[in-house]
PDB file of N, CA and C in Angstrom:
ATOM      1  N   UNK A   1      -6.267  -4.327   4.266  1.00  0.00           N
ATOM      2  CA  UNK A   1      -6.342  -4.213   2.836  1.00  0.00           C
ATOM      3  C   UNK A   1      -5.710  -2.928   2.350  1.00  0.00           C
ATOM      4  N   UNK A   2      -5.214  -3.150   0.995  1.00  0.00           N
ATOM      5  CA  UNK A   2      -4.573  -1.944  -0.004  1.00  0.00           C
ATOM      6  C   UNK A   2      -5.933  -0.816  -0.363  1.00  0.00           C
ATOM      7  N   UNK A   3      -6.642  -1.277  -1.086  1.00  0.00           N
ATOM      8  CA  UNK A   3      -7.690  -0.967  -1.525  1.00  0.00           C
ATOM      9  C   UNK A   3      -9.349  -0.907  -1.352  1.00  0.00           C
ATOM     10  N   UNK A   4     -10.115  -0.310  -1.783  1.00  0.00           N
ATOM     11  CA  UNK A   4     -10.305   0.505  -2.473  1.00  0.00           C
ATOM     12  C   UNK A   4      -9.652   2.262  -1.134  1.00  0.00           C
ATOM     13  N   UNK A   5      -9.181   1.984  -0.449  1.00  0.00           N
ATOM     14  CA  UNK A   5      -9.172   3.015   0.914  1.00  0.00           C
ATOM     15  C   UNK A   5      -8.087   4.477   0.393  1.00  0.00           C
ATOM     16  N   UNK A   6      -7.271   4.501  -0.961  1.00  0.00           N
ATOM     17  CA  UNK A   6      -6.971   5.407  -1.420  1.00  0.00           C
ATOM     18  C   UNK A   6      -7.889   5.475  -3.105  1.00  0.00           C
ATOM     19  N   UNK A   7      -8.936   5.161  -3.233  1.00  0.00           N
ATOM     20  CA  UNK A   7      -9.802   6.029  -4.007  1.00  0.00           C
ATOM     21  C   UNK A   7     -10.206   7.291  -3.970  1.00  0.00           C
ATOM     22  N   UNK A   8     -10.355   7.768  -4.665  1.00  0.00           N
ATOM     23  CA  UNK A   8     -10.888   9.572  -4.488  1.00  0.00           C
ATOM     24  C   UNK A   8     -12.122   9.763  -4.120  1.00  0.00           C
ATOM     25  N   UNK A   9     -13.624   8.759  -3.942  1.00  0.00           N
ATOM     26  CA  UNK A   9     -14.384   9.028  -3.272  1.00  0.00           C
ATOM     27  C   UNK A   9     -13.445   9.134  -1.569  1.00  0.00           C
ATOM     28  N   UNK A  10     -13.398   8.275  -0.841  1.00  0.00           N
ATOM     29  CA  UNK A  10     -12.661   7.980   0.097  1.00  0.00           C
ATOM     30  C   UNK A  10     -11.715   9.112   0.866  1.00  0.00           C
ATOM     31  N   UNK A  11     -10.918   9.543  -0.629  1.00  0.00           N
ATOM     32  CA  UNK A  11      -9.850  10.417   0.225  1.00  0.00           C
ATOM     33  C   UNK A  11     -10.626  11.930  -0.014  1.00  0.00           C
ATOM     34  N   UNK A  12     -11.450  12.541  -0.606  1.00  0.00           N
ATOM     35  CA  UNK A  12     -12.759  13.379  -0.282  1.00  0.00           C
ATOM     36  C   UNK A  12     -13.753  13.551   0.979  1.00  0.00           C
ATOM     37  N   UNK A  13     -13.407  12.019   1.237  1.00  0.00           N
ATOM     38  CA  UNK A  13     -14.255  11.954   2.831  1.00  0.00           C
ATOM     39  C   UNK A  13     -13.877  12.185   3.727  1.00  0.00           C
ATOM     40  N   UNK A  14     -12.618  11.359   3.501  1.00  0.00           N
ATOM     41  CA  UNK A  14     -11.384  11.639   4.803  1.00  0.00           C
ATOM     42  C   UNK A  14     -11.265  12.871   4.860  1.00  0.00           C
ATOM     43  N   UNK A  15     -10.854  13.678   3.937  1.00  0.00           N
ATOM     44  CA  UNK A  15     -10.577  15.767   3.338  1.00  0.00           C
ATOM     45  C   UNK A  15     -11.499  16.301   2.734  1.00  0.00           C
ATOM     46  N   UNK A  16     -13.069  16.635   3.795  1.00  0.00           N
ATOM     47  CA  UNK A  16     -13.394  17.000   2.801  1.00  0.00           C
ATOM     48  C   UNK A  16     -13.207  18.796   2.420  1.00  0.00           C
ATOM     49  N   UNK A  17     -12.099  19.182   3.346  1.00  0.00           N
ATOM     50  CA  UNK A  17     -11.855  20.160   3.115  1.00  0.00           C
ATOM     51  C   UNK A  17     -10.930  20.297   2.028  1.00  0.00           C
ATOM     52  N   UNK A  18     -10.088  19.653   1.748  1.00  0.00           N
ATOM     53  CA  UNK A  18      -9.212  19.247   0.280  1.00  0.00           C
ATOM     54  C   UNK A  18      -7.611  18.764   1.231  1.00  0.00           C
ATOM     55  N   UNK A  19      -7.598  19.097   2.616  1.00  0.00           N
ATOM     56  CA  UNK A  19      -6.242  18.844   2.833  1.00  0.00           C
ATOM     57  C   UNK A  19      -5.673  17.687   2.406  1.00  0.00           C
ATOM     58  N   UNK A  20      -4.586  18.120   1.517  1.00  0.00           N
ATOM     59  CA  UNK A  20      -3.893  17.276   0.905  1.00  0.00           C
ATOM     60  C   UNK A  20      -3.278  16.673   1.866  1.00  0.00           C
ATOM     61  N   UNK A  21      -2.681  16.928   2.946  1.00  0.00           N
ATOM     62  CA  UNK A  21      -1.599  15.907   3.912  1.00  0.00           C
ATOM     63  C   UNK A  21      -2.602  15.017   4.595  1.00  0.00           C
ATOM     64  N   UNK A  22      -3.833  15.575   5.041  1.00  0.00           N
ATOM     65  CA  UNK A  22      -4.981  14.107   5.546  1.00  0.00           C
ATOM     66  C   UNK A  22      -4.522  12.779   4.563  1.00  0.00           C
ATOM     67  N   UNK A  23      -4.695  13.509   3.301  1.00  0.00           N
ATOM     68  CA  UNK A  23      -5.141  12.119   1.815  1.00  0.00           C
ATOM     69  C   UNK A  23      -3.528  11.391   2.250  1.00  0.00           C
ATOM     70  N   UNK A  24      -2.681  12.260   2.325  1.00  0.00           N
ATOM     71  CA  UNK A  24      -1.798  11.227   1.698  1.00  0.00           C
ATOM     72  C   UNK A  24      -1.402  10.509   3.374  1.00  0.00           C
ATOM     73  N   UNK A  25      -1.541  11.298   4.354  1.00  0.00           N
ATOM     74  CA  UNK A  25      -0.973  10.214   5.380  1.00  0.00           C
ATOM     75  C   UNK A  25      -1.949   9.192   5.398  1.00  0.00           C
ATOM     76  N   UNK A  26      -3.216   9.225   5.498  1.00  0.00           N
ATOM     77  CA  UNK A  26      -4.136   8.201   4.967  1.00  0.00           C
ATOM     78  C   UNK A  26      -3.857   7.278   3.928  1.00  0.00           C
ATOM     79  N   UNK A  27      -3.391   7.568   3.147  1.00  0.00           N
ATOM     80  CA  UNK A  27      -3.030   6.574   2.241  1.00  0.00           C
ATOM     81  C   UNK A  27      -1.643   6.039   2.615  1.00  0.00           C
ATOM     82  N   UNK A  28      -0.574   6.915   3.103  1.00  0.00           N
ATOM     83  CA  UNK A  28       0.902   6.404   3.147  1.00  0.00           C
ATOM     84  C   UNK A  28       0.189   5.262   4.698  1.00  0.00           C
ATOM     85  N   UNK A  29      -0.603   5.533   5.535  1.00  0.00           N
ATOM     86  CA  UNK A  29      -0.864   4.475   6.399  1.00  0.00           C
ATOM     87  C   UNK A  29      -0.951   3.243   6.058  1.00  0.00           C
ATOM     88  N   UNK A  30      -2.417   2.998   4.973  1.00  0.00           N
ATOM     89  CA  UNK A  30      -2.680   1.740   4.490  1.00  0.00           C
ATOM     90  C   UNK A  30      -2.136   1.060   3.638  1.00  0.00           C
ATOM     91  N   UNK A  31      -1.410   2.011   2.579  1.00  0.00           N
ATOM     92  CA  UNK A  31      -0.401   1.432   1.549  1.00  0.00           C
ATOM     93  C   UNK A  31       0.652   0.756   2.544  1.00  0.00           C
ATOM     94  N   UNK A  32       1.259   1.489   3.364  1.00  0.00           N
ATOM     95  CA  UNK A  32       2.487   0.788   3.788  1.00  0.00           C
ATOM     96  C   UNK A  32       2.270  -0.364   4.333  1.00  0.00           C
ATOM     97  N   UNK A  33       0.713  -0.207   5.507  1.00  0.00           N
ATOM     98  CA  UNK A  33       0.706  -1.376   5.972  1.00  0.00           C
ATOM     99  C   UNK A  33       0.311  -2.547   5.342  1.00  0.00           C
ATOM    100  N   UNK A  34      -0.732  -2.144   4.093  1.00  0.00           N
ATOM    101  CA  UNK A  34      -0.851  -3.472   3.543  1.00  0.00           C
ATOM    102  C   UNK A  34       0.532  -4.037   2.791  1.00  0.00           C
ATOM    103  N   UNK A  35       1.385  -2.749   2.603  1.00  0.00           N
ATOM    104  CA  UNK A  35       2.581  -3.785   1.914  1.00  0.00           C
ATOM    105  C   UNK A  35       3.121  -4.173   2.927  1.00  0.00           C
ATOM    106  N   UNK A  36       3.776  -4.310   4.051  1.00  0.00           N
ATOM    107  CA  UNK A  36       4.059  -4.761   5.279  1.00  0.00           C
ATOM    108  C   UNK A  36       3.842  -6.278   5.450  1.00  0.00           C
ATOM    109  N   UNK A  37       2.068  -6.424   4.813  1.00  0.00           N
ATOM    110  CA  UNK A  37       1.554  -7.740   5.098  1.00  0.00           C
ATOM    111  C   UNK A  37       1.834  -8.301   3.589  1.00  0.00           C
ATOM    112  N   UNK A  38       1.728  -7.688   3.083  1.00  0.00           N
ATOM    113  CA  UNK A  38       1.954  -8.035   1.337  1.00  0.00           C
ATOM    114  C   UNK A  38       3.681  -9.043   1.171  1.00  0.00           C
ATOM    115  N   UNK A  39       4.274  -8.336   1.888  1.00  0.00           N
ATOM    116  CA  UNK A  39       5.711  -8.618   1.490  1.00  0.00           C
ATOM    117  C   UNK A  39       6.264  -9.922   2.574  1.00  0.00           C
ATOM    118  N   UNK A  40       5.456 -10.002   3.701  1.00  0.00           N
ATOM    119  CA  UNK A  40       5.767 -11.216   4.212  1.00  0.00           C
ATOM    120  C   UNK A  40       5.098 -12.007   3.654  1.00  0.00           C
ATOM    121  N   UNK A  41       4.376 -12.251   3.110  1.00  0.00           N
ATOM    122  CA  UNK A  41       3.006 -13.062   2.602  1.00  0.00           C
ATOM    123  C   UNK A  41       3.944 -13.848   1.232  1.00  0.00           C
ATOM    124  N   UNK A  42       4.315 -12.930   0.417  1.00  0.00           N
ATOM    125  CA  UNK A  42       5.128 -13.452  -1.112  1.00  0.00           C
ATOM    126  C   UNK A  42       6.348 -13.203  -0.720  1.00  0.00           C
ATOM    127  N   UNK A  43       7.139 -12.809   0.481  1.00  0.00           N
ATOM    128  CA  UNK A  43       8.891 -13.728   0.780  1.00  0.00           C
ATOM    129  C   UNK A  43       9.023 -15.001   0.345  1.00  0.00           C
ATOM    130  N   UNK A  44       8.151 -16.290   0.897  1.00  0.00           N
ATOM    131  CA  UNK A  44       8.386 -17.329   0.465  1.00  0.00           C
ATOM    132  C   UNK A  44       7.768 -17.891  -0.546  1.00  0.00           C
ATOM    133  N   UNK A  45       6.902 -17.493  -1.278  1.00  0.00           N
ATOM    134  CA  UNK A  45       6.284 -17.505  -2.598  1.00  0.00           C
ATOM    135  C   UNK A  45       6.415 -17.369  -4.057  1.00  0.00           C
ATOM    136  N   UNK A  46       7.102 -16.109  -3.945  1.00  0.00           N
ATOM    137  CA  UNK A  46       7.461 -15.506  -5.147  1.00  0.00           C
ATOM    138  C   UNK A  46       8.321 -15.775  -5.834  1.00  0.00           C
ATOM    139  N   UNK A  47       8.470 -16.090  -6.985  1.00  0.00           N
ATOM    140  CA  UNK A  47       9.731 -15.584  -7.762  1.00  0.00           C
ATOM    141  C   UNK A  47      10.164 -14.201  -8.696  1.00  0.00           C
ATOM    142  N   UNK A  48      10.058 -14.601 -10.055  1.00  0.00           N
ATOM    143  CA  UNK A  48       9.846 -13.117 -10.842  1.00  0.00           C
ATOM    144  C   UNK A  48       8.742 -12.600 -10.460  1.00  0.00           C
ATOM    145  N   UNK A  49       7.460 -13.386 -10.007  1.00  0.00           N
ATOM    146  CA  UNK A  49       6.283 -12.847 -10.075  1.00  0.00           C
ATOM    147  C   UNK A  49       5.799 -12.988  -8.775  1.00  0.00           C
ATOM    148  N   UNK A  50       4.625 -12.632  -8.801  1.00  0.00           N
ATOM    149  CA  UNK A  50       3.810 -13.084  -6.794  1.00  0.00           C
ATOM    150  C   UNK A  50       4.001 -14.493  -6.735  1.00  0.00           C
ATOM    151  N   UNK A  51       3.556 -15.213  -7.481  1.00  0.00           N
ATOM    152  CA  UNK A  51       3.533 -16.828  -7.453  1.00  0.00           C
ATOM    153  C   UNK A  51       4.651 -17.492  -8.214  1.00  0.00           C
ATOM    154  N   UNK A  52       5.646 -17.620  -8.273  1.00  0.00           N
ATOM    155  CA  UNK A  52       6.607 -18.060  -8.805  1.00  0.00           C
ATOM    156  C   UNK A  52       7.073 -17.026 -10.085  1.00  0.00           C
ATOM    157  N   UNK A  53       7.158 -18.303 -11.543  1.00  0.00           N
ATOM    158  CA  UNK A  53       7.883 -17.670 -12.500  1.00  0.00           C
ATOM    159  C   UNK A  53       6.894 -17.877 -13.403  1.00  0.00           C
ATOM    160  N   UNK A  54       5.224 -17.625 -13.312  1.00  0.00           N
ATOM    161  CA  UNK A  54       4.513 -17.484 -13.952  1.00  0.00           C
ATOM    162  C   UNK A  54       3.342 -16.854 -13.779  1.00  0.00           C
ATOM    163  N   UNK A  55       2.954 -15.459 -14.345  1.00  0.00           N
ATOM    164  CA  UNK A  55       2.214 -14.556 -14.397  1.00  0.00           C
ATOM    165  C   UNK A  55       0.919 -15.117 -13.927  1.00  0.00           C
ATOM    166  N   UNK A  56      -0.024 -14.346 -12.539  1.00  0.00           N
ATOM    167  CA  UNK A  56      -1.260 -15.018 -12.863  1.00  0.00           C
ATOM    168  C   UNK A  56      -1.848 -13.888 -12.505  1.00  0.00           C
ATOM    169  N   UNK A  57      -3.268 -14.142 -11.619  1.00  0.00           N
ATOM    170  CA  UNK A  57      -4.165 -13.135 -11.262  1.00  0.00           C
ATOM    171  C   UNK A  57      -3.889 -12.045 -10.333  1.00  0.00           C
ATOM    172  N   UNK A  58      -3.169 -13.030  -9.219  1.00  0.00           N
ATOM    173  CA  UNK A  58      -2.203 -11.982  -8.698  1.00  0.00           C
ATOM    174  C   UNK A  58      -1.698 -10.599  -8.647  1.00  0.00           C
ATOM    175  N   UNK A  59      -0.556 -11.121  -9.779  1.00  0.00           N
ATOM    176  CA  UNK A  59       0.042 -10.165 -10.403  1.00  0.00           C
ATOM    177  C   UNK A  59      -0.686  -8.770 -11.427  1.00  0.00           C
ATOM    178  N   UNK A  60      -1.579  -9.501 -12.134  1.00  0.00           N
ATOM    179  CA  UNK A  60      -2.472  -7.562 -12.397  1.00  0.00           C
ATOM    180  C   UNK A  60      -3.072  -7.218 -11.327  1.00  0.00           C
ATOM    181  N   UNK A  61      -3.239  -7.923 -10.269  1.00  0.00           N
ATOM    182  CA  UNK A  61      -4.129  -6.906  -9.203  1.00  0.00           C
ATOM    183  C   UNK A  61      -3.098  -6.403  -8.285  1.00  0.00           C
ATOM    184  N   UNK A  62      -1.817  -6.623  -8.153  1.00  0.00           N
ATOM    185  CA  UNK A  62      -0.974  -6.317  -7.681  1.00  0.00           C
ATOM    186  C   UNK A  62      -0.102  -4.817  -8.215  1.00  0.00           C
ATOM    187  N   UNK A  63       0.117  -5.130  -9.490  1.00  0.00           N
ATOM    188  CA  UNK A  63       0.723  -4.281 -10.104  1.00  0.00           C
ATOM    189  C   UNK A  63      -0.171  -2.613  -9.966  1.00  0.00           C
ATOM    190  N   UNK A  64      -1.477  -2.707  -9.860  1.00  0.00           N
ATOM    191  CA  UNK A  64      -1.921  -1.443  -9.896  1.00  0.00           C
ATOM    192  C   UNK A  64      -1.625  -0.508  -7.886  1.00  0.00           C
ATOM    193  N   UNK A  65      -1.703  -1.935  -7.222  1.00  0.00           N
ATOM    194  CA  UNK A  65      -1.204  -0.839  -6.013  1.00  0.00           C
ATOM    195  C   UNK A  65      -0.068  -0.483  -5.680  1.00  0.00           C
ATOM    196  N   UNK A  66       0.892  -1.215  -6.840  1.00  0.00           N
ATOM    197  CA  UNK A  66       2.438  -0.706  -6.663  1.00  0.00           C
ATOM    198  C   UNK A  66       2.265   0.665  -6.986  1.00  0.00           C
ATOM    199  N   UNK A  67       1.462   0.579  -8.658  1.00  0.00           N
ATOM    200  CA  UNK A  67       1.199   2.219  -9.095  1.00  0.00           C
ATOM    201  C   UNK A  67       0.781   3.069  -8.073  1.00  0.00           C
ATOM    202  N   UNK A  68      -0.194   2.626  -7.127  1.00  0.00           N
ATOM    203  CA  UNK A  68      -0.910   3.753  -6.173  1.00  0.00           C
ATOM    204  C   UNK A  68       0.275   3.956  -5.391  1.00  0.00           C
ATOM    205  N   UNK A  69       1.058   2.934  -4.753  1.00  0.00           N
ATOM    206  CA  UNK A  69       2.125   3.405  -3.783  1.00  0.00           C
ATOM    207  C   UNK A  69       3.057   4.720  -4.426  1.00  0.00           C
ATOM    208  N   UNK A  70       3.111   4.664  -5.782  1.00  0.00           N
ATOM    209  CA  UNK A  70       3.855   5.394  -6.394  1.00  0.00           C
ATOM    210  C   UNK A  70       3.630   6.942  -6.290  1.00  0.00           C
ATOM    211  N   UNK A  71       2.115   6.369  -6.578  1.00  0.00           N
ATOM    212  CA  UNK A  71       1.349   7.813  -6.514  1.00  0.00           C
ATOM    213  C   UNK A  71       1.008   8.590  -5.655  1.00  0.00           C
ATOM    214  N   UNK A  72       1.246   8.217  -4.504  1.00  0.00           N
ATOM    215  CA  UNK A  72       1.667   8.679  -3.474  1.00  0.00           C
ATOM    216  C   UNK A  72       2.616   8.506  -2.295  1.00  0.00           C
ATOM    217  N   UNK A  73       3.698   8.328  -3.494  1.00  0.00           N
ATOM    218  CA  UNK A  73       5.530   8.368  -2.944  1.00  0.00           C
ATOM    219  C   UNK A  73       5.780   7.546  -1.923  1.00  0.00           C
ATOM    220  N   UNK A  74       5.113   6.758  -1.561  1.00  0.00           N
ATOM    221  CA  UNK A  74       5.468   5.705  -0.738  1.00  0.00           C
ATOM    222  C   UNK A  74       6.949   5.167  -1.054  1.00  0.00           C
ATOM    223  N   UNK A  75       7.015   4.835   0.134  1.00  0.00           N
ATOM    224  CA  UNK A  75       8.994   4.602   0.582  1.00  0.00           C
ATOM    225  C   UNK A  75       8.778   3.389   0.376  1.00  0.00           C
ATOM    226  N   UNK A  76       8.994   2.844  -1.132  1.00  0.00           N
ATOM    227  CA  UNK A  76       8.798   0.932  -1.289  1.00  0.00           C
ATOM    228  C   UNK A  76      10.161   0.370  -1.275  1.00  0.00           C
ATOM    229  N   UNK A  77      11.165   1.005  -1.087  1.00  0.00           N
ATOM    230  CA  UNK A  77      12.605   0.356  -0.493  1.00  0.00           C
ATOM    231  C   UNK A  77      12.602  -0.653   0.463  1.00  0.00           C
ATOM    232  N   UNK A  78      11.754  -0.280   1.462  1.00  0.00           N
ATOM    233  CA  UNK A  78      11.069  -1.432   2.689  1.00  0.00           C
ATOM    234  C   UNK A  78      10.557  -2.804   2.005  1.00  0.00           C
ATOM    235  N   UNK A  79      10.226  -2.537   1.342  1.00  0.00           N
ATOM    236  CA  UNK A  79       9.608  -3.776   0.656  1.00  0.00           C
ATOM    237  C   UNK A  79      10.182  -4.461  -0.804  1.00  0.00           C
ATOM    238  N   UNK A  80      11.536  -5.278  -0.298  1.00  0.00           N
ATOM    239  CA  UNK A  80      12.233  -5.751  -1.597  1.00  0.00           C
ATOM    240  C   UNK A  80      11.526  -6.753  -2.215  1.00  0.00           C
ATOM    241  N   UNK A  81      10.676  -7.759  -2.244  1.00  0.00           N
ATOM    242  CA  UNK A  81      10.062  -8.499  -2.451  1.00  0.00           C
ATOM    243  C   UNK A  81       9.039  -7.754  -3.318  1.00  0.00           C
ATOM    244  N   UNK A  82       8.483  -7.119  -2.594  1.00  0.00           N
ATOM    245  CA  UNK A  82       7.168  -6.107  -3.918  1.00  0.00           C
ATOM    246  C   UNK A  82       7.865  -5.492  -5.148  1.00  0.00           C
ATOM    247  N   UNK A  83       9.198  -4.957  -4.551  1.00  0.00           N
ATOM    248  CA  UNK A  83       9.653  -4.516  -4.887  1.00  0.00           C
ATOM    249  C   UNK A  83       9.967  -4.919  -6.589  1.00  0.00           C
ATOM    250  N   UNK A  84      11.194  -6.274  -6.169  1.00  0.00           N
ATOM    251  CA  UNK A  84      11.428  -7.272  -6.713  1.00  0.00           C
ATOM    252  C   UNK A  84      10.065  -7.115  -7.914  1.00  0.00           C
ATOM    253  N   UNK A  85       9.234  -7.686  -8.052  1.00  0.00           N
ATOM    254  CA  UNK A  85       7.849  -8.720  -8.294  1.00  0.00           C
ATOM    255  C   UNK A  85       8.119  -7.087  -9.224  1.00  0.00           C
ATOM    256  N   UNK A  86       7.581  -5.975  -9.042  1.00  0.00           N
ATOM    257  CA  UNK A  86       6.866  -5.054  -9.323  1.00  0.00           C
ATOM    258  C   UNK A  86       7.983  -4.310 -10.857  1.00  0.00           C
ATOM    259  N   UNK A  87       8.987  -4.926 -10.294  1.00  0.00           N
ATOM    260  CA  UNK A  87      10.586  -4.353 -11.485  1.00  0.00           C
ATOM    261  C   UNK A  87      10.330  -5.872 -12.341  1.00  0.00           C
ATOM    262  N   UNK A  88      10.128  -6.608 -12.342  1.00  0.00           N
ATOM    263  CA  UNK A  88       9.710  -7.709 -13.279  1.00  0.00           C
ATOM    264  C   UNK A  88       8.618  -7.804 -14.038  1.00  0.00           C
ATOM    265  N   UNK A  89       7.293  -7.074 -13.472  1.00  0.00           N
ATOM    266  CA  UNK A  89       6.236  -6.935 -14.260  1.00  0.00           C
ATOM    267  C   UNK A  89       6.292  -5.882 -15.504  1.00  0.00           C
ATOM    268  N   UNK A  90       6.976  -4.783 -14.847  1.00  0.00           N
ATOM    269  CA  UNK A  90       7.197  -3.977 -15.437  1.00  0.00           C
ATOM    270  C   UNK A  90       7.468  -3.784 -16.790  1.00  0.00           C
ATOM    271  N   UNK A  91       8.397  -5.097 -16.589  1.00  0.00           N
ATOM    272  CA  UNK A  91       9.216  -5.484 -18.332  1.00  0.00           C
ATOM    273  C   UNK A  91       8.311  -6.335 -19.259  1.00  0.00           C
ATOM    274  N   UNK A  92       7.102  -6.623 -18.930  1.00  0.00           N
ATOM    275  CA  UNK A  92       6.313  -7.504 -19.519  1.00  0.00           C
ATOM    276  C   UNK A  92       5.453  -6.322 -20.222  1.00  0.00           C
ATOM    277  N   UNK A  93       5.574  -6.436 -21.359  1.00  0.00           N
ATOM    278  CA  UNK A  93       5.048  -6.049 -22.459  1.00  0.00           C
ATOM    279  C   UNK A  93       3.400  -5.581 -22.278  1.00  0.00           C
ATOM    280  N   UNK A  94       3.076  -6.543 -21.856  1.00  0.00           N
ATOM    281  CA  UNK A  94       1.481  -6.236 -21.354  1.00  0.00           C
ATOM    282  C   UNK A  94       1.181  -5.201 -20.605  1.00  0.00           C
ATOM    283  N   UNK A  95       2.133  -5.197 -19.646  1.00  0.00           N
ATOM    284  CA  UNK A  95       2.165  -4.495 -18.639  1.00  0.00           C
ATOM    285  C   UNK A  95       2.417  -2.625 -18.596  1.00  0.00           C
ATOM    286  N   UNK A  96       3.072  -2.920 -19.567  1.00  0.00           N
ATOM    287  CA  UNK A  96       3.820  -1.617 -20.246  1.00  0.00           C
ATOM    288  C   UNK A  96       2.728  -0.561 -20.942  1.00  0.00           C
ATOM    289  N   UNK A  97       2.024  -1.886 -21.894  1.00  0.00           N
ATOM    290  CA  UNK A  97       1.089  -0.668 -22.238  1.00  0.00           C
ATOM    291  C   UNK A  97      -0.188  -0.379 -21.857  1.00  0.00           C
ATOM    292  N   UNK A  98      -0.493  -0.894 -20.052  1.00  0.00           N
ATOM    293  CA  UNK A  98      -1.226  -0.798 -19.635  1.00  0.00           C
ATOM    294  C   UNK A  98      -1.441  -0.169 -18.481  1.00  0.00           C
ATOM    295  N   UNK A  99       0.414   0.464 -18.588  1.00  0.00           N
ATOM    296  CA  UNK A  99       0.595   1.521 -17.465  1.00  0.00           C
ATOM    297  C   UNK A  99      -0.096   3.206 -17.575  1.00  0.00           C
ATOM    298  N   UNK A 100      -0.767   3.513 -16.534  1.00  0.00           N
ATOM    299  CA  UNK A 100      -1.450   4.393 -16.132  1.00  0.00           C
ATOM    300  C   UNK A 100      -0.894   5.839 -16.660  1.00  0.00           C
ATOM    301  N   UNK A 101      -0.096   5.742 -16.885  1.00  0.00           N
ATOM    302  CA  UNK A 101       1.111   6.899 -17.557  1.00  0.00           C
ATOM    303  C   UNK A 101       0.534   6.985 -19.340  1.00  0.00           C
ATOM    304  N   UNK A 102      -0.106   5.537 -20.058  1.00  0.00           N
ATOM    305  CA  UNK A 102       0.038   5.407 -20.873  1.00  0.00           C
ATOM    306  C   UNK A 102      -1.659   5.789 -21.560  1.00  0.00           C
ATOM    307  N   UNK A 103      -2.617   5.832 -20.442  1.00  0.00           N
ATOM    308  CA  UNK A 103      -3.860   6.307 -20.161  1.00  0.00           C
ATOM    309  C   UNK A 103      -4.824   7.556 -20.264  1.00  0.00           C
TER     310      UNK A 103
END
């Protein structure tokens, strides 16, 4: 799984001295690997979106661990498919003003 394993209770536990490089290789671990499994999973699935060419549940629960990958600089080049999915949500209006930036 992506989540909840880069929350800030979590990455406090993992550091609880504050080292920042614990948190993030901890997180660059599970982020990558769940996208790893993420991106073979919606290769043959996806279209604009996780499930084809229509927005579902998926896709908002998806879109927030693209943000976490972000947030901790994860190398999502590896993953054109998330990739893909994640540059399409993006443009959806909904999506836009419900980005974490916008918070």
């Amino acid at each position: 799984g992506i989540q909840p394993l880069q929350n800030n209770a979590v990455l406090a536990y993992i550091a609880p001295d504050g080292d920042a490089k614990k948190k993030v290789d901890w997180a660059h671990h599970f982020i990558s690997k769940g996208f790893e499994e993420l991106e073979q999973f919606l290769k043959p699935v996806s279209g604009k979106y996780c499930f084809g060419n229509q927005i579902t549940l998926a896709d908002i629960v998806f879109i927030a661990q693209y943000y976490n990958a972000m947030r901790f600089k994860v190398d999502t080049s590896k993953f054109p498919t998330i990739t893909k999915v994640f540059n399409n949500l993006e443009n959806v209006e909904e999506f836009k003003s419900t980005h974490p930036d916008t918070q």
